[in-house]
C-alpha atoms as a PDB file:
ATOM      1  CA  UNK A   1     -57.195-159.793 -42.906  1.00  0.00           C
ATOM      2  CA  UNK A   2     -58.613-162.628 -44.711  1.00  0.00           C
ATOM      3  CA  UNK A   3     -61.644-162.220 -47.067  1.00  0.00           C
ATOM      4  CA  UNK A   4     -63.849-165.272 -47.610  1.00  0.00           C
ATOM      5  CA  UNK A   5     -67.179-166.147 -49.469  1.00  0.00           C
ATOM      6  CA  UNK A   6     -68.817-168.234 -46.617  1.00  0.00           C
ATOM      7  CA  UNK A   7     -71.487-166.640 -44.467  1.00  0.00           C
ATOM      8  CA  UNK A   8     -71.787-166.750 -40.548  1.00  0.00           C
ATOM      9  CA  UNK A   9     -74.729-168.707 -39.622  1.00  0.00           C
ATOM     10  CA  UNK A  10     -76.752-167.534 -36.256  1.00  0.00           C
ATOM     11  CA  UNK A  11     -79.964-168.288 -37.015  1.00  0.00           C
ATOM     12  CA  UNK A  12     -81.893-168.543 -40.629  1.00  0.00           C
ATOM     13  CA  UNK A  13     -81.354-166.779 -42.569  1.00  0.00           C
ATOM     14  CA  UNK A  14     -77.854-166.677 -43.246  1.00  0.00           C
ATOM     15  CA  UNK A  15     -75.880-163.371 -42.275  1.00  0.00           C
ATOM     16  CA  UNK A  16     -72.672-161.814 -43.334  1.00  0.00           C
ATOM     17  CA  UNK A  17     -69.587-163.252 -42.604  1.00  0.00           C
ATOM     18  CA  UNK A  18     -68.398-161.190 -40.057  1.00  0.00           C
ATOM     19  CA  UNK A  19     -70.376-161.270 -36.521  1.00  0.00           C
ATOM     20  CA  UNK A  20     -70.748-157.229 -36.220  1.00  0.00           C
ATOM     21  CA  UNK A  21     -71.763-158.023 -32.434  1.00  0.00           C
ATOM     22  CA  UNK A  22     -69.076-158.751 -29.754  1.00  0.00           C
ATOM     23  CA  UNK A  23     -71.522-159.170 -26.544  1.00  0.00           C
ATOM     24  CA  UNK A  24     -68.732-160.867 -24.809  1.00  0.00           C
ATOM     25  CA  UNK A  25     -71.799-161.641 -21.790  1.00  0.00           C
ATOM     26  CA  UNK A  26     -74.048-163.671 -24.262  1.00  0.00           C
ATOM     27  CA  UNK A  27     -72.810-167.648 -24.484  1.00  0.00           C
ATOM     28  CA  UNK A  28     -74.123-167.487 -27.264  1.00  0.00           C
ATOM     29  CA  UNK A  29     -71.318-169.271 -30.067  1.00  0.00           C
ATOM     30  CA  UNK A  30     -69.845-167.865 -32.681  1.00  0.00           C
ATOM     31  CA  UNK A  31     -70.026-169.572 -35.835  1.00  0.00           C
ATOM     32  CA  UNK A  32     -68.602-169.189 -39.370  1.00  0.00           C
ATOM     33  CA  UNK A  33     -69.262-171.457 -42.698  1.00  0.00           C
ATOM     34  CA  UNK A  34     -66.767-171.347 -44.741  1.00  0.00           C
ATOM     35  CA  UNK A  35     -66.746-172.598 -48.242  1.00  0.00           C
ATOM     36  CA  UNK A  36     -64.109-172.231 -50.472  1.00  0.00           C
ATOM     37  CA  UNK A  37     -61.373-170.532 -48.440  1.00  0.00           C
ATOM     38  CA  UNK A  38     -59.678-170.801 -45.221  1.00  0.00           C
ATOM     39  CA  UNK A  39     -61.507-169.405 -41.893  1.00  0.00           C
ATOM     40  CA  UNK A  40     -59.983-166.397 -40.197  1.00  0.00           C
ATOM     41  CA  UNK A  41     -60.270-167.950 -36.982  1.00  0.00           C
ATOM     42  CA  UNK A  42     -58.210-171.086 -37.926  1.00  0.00           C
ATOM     43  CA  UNK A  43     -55.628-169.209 -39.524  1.00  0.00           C
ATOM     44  CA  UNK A  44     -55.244-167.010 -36.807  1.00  0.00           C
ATOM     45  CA  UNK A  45     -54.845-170.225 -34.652  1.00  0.00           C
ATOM     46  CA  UNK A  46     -51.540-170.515 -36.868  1.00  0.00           C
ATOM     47  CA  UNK A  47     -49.467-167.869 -35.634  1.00  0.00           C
ATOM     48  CA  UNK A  48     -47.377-169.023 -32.316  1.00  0.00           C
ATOM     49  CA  UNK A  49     -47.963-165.591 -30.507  1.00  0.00           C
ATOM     50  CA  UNK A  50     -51.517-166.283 -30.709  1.00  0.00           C
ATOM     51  CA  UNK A  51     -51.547-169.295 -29.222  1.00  0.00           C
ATOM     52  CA  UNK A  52     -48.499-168.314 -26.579  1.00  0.00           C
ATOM     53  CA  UNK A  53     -51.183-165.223 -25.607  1.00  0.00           C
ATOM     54  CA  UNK A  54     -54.427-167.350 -25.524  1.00  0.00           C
ATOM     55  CA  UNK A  55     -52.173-169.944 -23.248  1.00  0.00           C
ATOM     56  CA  UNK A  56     -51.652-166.900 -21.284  1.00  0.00           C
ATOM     57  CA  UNK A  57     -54.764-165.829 -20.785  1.00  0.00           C
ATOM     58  CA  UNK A  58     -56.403-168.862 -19.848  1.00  0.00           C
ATOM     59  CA  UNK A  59     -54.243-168.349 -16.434  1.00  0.00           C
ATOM     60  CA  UNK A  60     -56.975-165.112 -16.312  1.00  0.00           C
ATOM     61  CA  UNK A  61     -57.129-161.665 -18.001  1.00  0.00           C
ATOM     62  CA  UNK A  62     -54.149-159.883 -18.299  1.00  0.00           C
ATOM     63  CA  UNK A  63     -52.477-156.492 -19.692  1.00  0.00           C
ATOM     64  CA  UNK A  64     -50.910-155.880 -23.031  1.00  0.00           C
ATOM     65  CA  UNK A  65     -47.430-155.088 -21.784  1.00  0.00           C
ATOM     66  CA  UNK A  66     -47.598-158.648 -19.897  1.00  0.00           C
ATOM     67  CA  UNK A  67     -48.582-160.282 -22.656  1.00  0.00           C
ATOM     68  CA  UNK A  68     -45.539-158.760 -24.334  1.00  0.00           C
ATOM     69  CA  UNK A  69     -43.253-160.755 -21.806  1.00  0.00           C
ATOM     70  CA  UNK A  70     -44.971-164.007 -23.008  1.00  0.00           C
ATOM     71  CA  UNK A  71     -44.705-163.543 -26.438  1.00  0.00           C
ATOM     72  CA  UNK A  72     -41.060-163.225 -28.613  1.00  0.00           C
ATOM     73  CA  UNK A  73     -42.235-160.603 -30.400  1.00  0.00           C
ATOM     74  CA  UNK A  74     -42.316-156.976 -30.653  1.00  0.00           C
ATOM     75  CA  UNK A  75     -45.085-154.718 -28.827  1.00  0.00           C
ATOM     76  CA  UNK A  76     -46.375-153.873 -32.121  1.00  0.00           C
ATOM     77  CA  UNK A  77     -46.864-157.521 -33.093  1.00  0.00           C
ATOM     78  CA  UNK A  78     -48.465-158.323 -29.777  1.00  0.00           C
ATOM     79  CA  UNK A  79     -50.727-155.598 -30.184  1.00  0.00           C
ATOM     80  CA  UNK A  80     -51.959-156.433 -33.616  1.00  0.00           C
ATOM     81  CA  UNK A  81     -52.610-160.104 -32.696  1.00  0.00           C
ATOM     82  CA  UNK A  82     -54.475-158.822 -29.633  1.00  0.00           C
ATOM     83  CA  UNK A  83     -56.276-156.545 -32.288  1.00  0.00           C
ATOM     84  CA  UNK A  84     -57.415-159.706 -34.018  1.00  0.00           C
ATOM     85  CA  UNK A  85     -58.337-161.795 -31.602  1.00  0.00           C
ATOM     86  CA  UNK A  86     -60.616-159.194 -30.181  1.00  0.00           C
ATOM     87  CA  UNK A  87     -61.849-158.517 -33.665  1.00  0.00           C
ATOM     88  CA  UNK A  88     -62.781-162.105 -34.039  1.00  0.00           C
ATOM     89  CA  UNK A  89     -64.413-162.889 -31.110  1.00  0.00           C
ATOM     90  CA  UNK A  90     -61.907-165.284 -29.219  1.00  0.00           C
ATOM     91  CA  UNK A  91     -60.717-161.785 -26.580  1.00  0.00           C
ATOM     92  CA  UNK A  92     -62.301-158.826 -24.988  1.00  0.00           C
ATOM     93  CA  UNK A  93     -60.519-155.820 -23.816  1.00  0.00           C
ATOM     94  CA  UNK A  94     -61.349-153.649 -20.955  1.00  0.00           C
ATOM     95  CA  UNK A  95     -60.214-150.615 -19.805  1.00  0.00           C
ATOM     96  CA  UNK A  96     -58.775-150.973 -16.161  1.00  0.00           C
ATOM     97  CA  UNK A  97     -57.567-148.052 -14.029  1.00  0.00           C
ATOM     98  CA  UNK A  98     -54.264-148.791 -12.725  1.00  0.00           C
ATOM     99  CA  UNK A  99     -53.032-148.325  -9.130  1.00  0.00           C
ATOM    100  CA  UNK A 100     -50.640-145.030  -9.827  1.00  0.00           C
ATOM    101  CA  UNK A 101     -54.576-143.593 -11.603  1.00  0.00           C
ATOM    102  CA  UNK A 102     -53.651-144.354 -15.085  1.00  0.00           C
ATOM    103  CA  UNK A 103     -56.248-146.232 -17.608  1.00  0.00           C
ATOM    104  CA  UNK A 104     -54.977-149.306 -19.625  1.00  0.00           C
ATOM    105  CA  UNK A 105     -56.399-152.220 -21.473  1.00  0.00           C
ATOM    106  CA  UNK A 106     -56.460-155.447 -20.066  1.00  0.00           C
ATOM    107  CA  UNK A 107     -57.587-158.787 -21.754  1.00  0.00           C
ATOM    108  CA  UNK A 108     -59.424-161.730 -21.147  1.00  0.00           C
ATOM    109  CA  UNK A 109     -60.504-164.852 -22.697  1.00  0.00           C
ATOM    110  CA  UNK A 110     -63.903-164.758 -23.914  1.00  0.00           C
ATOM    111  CA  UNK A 111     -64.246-167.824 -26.061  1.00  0.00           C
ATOM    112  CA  UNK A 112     -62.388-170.898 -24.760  1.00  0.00           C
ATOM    113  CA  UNK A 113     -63.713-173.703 -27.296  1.00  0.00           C
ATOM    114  CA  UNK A 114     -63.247-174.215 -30.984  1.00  0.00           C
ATOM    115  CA  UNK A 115     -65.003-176.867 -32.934  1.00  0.00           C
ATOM    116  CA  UNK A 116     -64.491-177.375 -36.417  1.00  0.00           C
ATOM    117  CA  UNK A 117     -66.569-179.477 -38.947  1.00  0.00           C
ATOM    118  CA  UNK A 118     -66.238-180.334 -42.507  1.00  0.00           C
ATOM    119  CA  UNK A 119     -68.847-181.377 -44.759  1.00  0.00           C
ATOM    120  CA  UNK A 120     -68.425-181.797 -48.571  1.00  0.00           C
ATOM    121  CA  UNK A 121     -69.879-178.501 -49.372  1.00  0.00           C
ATOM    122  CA  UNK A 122     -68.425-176.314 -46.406  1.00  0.00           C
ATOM    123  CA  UNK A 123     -65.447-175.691 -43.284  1.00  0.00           C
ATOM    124  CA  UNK A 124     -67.865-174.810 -39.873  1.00  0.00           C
ATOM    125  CA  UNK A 125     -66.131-173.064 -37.047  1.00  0.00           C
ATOM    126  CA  UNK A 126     -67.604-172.499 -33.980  1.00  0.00           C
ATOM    127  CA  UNK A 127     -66.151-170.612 -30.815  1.00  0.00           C
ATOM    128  CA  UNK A 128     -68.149-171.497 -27.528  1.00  0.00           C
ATOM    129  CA  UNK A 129     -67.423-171.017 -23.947  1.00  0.00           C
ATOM    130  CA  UNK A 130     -66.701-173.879 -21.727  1.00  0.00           C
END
């Protein structure tokens, strides 16, 4: 996990970095200032299994072990970027009941737009939905 010194912005005044709230139901965007370091959300954008999963979702939610198949990595690895991009506002997970009666996860894209913007005293990243 990545530590920075910027601030999320949601309204004045200025709030902690990380967005405690993960209403996936409110449109409302996530957005993070970042000055001085690199933003979690764009340097969780550089991992390939990230980006192989979000492809994979945007076809509509979908389990862990699918995601697995999508991914060339280990279930552990899929997992912990799942963990992150739920922690960060881009996923939600559910929990499902399957047809044989057991529960599982499933996951589904909650944020499907990424803007960034750079000023000279700050990086802005906002995640919207469509």
């Amino acid at each position: 996990m990545v530590s920075t010194t910027g601030t999320t912005i949601k309204e004045p005044p200025a709030q902690p970095e990380r967005d405690s709230r993960r209403d996936e139901s409110n449109d409302e965007p996530i957005v993070s200032r970042v000055s001085g370091e690199s933003s979690p959300h764009l340097e969780l954008l550089d991992d390939e299994n990230v980006l192989a999963i979000l492809e994979a979702l945007t076809e509509g939610p979908k389990r862990g072990r699918e995601l697995i198949g999508v991914c060339d990595a280990s279930r552990s690895t899929v997992y912990r970027r799942l963990n992150s991009l739920v922690e960060t506002g881009f996923v939600a997970a559910e929990v499902v009941l399957d047809p044989d009666g057991h529960h599982c996860k499933q996951f589904r894209l909650v944020r499907d737009s990424i803007t960034v913007s750079v000023d000279p005293d700050a990086l802005t990243v906002t995640l919207r939905r469509r």
